[in-house]
N, C-alpha and C. Protein backbone atom coordinates (compact mmCIF):
# COMPACT_ATOMS: atom_id res chain seq x y z
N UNK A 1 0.95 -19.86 14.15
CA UNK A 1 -0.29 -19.30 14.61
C UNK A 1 -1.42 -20.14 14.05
N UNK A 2 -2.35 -20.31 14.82
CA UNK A 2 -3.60 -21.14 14.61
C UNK A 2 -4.39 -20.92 13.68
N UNK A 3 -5.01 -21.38 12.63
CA UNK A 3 -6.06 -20.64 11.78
C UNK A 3 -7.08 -20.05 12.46
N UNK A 4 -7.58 -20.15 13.95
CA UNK A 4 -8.43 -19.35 14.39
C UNK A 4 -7.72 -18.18 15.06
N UNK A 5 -7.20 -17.98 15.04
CA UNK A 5 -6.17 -16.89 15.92
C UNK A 5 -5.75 -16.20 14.48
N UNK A 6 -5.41 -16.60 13.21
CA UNK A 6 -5.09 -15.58 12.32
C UNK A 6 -6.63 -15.27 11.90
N UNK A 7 -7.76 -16.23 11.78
CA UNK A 7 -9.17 -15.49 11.75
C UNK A 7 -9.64 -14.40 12.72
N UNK A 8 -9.46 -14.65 13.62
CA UNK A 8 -9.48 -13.87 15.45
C UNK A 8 -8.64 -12.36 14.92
N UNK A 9 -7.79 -12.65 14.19
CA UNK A 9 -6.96 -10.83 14.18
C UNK A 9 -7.32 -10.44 12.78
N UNK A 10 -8.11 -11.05 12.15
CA UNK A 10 -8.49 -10.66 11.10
C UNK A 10 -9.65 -9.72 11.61
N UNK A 11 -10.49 -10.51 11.78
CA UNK A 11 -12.03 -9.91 12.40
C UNK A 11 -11.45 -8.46 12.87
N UNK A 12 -10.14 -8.88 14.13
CA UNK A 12 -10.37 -7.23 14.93
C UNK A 12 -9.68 -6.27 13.69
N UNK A 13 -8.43 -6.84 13.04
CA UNK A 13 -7.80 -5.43 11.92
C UNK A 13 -9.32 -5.06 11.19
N UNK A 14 -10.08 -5.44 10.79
CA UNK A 14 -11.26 -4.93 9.92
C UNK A 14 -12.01 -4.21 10.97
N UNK A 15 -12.34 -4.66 12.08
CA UNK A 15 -13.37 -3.82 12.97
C UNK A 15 -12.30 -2.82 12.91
N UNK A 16 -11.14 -2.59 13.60
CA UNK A 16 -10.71 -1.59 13.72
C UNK A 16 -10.79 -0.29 12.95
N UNK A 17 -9.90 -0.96 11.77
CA UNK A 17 -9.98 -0.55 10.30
C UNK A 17 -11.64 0.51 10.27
N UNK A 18 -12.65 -0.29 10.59
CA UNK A 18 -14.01 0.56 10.31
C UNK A 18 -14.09 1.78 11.26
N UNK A 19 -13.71 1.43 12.80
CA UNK A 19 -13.84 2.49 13.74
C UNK A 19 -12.85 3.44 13.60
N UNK A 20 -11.84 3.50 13.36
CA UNK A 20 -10.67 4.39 12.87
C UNK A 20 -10.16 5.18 12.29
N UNK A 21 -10.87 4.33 10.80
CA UNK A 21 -10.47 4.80 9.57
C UNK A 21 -12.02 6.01 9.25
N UNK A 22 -12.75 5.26 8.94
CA UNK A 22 -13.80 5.92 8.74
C UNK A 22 -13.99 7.15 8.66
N UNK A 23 -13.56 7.82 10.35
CA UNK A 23 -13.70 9.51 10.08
C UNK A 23 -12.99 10.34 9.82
N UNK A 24 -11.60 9.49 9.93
CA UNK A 24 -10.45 10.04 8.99
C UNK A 24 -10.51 10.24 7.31
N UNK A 25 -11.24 9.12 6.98
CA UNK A 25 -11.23 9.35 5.58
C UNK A 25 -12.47 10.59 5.19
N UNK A 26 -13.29 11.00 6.14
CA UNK A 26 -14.51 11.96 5.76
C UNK A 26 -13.35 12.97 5.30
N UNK A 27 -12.36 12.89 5.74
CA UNK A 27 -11.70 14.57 5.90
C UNK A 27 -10.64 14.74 4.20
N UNK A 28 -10.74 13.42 3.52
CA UNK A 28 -10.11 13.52 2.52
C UNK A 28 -10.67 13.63 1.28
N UNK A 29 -10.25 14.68 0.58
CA UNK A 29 -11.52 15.07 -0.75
C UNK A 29 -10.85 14.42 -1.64
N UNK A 30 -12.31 14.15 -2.58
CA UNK A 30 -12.39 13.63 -3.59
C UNK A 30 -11.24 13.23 -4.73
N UNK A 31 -10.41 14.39 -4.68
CA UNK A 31 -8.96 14.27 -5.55
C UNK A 31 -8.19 13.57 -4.85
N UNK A 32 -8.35 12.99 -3.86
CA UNK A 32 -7.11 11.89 -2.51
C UNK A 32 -6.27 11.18 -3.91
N UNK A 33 -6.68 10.61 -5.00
CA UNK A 33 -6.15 9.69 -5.94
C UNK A 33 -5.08 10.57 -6.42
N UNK A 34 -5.40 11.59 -6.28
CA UNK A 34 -3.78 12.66 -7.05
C UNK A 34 -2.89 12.17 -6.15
N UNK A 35 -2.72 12.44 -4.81
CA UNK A 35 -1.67 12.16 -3.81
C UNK A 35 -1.55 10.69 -4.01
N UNK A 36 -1.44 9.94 -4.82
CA UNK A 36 -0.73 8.72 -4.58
C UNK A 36 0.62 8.60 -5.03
N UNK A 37 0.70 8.95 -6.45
CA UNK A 37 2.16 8.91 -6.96
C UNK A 37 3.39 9.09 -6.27
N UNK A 38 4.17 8.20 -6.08
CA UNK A 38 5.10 8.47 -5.33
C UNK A 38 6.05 7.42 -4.52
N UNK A 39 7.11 7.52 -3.84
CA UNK A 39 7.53 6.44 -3.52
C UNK A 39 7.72 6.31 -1.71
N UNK A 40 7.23 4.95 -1.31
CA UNK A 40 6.85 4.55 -0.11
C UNK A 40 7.70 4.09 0.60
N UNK A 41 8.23 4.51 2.09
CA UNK A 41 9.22 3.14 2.46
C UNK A 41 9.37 2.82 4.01
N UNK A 42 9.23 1.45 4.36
CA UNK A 42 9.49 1.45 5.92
C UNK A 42 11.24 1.16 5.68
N UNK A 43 11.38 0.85 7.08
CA UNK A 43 12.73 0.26 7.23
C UNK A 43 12.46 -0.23 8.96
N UNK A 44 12.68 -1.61 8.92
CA UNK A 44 13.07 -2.22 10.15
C UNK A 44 14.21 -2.41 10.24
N UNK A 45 15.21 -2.55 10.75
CA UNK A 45 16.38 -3.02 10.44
C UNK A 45 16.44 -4.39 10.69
N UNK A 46 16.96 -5.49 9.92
CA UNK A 46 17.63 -5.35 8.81
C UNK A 46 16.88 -5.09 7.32
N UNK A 47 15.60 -5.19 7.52
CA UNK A 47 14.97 -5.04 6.43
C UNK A 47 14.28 -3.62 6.25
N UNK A 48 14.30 -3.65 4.93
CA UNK A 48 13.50 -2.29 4.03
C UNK A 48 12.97 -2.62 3.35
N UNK A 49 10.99 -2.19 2.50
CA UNK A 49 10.28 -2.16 1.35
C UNK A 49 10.29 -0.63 0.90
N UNK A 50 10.46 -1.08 0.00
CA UNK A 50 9.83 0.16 -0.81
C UNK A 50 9.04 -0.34 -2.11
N UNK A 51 7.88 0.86 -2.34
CA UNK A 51 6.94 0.87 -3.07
C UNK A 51 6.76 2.33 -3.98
N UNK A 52 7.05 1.91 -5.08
CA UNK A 52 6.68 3.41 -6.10
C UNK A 52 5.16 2.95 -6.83
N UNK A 53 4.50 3.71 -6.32
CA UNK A 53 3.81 4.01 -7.28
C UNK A 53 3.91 5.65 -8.34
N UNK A 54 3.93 4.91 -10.29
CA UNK A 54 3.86 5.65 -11.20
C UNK A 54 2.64 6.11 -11.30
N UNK A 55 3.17 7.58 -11.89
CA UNK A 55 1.94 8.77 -12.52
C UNK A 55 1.31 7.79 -13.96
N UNK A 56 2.08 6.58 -14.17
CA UNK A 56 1.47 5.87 -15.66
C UNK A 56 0.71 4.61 -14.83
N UNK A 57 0.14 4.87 -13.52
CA UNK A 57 -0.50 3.57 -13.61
C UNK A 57 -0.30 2.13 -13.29
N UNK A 58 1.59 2.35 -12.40
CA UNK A 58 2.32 0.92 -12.86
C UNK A 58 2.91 1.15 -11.46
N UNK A 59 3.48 -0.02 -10.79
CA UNK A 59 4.21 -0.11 -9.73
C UNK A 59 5.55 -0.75 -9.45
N UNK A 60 6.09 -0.67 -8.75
CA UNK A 60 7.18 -1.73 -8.69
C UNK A 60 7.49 -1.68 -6.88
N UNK A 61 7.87 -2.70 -6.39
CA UNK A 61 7.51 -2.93 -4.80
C UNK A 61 8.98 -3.57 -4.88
N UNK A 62 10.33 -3.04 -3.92
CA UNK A 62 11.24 -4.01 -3.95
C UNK A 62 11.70 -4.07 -2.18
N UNK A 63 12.14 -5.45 -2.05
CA UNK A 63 12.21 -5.90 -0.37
C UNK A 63 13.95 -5.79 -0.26
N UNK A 64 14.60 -5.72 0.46
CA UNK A 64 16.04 -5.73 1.01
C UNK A 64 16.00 -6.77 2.13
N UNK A 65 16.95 -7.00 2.43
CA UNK A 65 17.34 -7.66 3.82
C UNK A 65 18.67 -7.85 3.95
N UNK A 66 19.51 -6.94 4.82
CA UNK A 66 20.71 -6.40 4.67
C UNK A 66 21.21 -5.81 3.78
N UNK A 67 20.56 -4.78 3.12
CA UNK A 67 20.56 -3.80 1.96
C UNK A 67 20.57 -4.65 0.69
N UNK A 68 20.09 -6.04 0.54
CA UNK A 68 20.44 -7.05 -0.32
C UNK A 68 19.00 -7.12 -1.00
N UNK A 69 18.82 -6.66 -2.71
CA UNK A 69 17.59 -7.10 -2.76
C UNK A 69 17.07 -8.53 -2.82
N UNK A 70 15.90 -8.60 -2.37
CA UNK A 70 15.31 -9.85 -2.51
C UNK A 70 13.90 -10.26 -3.20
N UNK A 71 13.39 -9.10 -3.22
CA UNK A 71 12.49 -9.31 -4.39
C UNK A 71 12.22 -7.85 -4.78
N UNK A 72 11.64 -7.96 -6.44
CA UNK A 72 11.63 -6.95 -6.94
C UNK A 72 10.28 -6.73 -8.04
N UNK A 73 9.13 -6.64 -7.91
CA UNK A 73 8.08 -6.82 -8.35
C UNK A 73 7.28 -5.57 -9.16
N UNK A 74 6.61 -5.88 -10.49
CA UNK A 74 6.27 -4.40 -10.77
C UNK A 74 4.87 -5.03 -11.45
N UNK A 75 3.85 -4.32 -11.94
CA UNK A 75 2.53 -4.30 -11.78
C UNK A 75 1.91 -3.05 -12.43
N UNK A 76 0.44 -3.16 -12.09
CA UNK A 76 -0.22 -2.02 -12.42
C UNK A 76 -1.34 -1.35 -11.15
N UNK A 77 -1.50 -0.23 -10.47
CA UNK A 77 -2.05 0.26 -9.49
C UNK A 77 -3.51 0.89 -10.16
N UNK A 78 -4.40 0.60 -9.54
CA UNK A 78 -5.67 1.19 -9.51
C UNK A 78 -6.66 1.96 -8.28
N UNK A 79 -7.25 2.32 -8.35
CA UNK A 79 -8.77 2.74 -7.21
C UNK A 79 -9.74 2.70 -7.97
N UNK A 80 -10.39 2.59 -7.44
CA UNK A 80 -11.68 2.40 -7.18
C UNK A 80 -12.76 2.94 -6.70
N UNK A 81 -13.58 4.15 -7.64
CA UNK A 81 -15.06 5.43 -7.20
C UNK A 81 -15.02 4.75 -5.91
N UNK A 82 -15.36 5.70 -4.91
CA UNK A 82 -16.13 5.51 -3.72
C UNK A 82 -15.20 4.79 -2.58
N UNK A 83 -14.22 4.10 -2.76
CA UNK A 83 -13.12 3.38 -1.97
C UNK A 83 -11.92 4.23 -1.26
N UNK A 84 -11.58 3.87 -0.51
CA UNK A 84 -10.10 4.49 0.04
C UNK A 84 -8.95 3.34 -0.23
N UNK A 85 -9.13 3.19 -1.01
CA UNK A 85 -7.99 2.16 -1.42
C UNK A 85 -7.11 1.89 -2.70
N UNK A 86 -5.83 1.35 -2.99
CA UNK A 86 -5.30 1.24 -3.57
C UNK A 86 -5.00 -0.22 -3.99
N UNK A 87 -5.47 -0.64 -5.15
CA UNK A 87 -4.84 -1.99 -5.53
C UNK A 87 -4.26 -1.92 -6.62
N UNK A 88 -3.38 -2.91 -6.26
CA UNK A 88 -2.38 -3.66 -6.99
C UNK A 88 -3.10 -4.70 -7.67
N UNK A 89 -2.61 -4.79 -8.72
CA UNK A 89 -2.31 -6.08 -9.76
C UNK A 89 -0.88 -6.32 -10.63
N UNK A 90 -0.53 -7.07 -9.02
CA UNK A 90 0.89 -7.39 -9.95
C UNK A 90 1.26 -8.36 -11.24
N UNK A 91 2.15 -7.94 -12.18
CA UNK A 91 2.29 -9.35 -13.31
C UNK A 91 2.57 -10.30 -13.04
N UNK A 92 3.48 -11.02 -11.71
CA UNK A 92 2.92 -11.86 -11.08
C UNK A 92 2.64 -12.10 -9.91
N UNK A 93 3.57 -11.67 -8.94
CA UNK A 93 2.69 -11.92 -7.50
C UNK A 93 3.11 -10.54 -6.51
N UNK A 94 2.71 -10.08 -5.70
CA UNK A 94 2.80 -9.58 -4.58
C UNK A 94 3.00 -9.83 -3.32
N UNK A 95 4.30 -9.96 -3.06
CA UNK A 95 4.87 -10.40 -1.78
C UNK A 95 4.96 -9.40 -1.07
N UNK A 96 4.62 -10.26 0.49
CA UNK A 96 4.33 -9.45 1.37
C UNK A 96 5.22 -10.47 2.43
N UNK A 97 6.41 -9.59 3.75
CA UNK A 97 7.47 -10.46 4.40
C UNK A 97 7.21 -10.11 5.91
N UNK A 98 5.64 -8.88 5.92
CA UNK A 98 5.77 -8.59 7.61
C UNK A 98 4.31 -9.35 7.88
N UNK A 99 4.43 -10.19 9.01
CA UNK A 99 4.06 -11.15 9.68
C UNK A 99 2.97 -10.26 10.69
N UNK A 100 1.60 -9.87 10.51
CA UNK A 100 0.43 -8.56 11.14
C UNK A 100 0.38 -9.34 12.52
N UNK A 101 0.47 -10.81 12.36
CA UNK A 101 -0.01 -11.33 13.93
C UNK A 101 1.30 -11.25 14.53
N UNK A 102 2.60 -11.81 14.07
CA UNK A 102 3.62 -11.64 14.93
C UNK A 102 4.14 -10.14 15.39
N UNK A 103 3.59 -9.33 14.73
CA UNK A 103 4.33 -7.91 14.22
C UNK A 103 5.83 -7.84 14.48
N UNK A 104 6.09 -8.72 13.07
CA UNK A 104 7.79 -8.76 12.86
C UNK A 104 7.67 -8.89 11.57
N UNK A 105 8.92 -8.26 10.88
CA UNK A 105 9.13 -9.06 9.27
C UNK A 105 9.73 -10.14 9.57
N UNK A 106 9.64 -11.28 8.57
CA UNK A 106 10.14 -12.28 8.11
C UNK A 106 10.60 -12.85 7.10
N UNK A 107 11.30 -13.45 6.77
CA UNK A 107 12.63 -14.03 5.74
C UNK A 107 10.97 -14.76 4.80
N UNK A 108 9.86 -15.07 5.25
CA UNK A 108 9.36 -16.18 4.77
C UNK A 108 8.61 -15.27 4.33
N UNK A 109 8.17 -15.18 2.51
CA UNK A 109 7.00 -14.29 2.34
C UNK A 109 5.97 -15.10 1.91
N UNK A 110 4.90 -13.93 2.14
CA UNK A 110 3.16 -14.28 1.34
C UNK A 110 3.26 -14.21 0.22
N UNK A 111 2.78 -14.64 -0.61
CA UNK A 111 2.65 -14.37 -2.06
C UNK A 111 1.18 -14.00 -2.07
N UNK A 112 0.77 -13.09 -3.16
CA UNK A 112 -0.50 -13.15 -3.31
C UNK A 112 -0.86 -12.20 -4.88
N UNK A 113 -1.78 -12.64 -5.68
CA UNK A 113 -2.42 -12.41 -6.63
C UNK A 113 -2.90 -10.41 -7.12
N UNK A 114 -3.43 -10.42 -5.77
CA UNK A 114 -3.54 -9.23 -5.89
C UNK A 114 -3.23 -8.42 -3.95
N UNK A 115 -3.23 -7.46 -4.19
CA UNK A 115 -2.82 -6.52 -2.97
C UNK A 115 -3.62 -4.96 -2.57
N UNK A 116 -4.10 -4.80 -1.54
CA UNK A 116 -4.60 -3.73 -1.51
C UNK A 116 -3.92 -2.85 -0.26
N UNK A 117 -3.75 -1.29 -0.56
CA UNK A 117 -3.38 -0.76 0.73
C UNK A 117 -4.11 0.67 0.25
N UNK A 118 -4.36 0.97 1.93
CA UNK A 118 -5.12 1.95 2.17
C UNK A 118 -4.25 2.89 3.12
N UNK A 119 -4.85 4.17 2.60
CA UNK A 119 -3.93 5.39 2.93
C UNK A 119 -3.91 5.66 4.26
N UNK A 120 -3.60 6.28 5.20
CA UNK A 120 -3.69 6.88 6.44
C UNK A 120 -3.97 8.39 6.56
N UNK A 121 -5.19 8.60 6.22
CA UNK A 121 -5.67 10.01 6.92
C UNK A 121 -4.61 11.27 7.19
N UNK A 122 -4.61 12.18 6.83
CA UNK A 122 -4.11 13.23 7.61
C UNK A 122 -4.40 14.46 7.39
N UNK A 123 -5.44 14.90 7.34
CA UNK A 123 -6.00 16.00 7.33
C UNK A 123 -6.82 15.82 6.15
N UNK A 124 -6.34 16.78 5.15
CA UNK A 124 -6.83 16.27 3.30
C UNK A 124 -5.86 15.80 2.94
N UNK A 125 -4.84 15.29 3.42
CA UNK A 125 -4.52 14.85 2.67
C UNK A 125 -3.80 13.11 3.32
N UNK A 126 -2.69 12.35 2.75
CA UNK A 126 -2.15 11.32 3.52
C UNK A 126 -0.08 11.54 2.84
N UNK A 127 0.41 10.93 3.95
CA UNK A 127 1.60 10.48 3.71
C UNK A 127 2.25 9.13 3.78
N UNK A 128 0.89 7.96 4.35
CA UNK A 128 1.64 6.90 5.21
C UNK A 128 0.75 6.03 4.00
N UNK A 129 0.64 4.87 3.97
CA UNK A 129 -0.03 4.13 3.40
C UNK A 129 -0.11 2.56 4.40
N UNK A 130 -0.62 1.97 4.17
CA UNK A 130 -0.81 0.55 5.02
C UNK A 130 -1.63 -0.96 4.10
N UNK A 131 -1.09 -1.80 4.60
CA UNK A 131 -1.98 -3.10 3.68
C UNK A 131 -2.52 -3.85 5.24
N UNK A 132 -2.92 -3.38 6.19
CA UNK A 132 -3.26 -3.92 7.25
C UNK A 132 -4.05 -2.97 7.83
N UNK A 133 -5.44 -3.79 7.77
CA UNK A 133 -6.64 -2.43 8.31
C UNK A 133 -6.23 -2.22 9.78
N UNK A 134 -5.01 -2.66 10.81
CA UNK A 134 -4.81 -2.07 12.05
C UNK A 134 -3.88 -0.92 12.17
N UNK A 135 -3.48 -0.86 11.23
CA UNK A 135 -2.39 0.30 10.81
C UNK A 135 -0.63 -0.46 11.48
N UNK A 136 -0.87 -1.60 11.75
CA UNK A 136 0.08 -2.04 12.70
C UNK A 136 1.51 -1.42 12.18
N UNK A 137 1.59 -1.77 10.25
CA UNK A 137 2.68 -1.36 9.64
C UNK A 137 2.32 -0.42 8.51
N UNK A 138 3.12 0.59 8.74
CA UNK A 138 2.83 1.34 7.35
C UNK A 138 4.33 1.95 6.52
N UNK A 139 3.99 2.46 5.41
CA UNK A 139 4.74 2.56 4.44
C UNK A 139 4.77 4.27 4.42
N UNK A 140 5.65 5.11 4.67
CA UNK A 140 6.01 6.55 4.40
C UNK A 140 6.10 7.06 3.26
N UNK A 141 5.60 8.50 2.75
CA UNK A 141 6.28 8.41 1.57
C UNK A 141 7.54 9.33 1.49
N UNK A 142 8.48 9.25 1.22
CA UNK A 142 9.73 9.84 0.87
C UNK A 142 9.95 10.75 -0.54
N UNK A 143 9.16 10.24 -0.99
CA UNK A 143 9.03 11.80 -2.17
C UNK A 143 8.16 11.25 -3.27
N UNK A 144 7.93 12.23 -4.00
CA UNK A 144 6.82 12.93 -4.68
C UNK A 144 7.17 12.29 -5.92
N UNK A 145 6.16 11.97 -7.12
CA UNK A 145 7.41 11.25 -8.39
C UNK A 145 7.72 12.45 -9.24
N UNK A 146 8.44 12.42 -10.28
CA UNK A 146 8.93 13.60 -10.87
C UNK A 146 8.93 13.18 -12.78
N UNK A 147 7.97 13.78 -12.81
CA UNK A 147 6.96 13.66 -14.12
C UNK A 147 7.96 13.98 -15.51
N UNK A 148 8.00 13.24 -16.60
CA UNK A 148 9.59 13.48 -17.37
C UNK A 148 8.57 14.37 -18.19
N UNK A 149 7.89 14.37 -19.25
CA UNK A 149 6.75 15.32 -19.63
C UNK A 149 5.64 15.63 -18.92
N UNK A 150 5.00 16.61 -19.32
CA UNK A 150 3.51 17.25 -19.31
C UNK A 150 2.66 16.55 -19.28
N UNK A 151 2.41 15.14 -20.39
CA UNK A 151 1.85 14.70 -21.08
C UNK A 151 1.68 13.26 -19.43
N UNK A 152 2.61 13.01 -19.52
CA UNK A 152 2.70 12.32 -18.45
C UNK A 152 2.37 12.14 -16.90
N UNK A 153 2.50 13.62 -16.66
CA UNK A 153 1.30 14.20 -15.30
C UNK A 153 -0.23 14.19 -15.62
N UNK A 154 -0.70 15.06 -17.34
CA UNK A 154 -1.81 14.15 -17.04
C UNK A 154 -2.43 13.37 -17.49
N UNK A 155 -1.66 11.99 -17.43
CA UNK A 155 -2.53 10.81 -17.87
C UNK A 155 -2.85 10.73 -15.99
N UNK A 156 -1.71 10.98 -14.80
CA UNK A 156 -2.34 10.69 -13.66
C UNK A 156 -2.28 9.60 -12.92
N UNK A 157 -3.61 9.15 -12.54
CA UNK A 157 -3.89 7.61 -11.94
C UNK A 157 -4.81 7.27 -13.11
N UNK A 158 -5.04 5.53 -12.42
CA UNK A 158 -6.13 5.22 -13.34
C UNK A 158 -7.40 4.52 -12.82
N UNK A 159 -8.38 4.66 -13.13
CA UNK A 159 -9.51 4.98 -11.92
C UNK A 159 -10.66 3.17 -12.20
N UNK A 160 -10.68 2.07 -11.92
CA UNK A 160 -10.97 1.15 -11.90
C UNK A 160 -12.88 1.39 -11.88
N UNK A 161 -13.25 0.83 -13.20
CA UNK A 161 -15.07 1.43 -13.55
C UNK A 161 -15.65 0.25 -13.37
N UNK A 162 -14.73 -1.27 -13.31
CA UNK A 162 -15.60 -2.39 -13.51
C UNK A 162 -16.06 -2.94 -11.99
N UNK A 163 -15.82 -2.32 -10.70
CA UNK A 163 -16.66 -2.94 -9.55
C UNK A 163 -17.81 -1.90 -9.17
């Protein structure tokens, strides 16, 4: 794909992203950051991601391809006052294997520094998550995390003060 043609679907996932998202997110209160904990997962066949995000703050993102892992990455998750979003800062990179312009996964991944995905609306609350403001692919969540102490539910999320 052309660098103007991956600029070209950039432009529209963000316009979209604004017309879309926007009044979906009016409908999600302020506590939306509680509902993150938890673990995420598509499945194309042959491939599967999954994504946990911890009640401590930390992540781990692992890829399959023929139930075979292939990468296995862990990190720390934040938000951000005023944002609908979730970033990542992985310890070292964040790979990403589905292809937004082809809409296919691929054997060949992105690497990248940092990662952001944003929730999908659903009333007050969300279940889907996405790293592509078109929603082209998103991530489910499959369950809830399960807190070993007290102490540990509430430390929570952790809420990013420096942007």
């Amino acid at each position: 794909m052309s660098l103007a043609r991956k600029r070209f679907c950039f432009a529209v996932s963000a316009l979209l992203a604004v017309l879309i998202g926007c009044s979906g997110y009016n409908s999600l209160p302020n506590t939306w950051t509680m509902d993150i904990p938890g673990t995420y997962e598509a499945t194309r066949p042959p491939f599967k991601e999954i994504v946990e995000f911890r009640t401590d703050g930390t992540f781990l993102h692992q890829f399959f391809v023929n139930e075979h892992k292939v990468v296995s990455e862990t990190g720390r998750w934040a938000t951000t006052p005023g944002k609908f979003e979730i970033s990542l800062l992985p310890d070292d990179v964040f790979s990403e294997f589905y292809d937004n312009g082809a809409r296919q996964f691929s054997t060949n991944k992105t690497s990248f520094s940092s990662y952001d995905f944003w929730p999908l609306p659903n009333g007050k609350t969300f279940s889907k998550i996405s790293g592509f403001g078109d929603y082209a692919y998103s991530l489910t969540r499959t369950k809830k995390p399960v807190a070993s102490t007290p102490s540990e539910t509430e430390k929570g999320f952790k809420v990013r003060t420096n942007h």
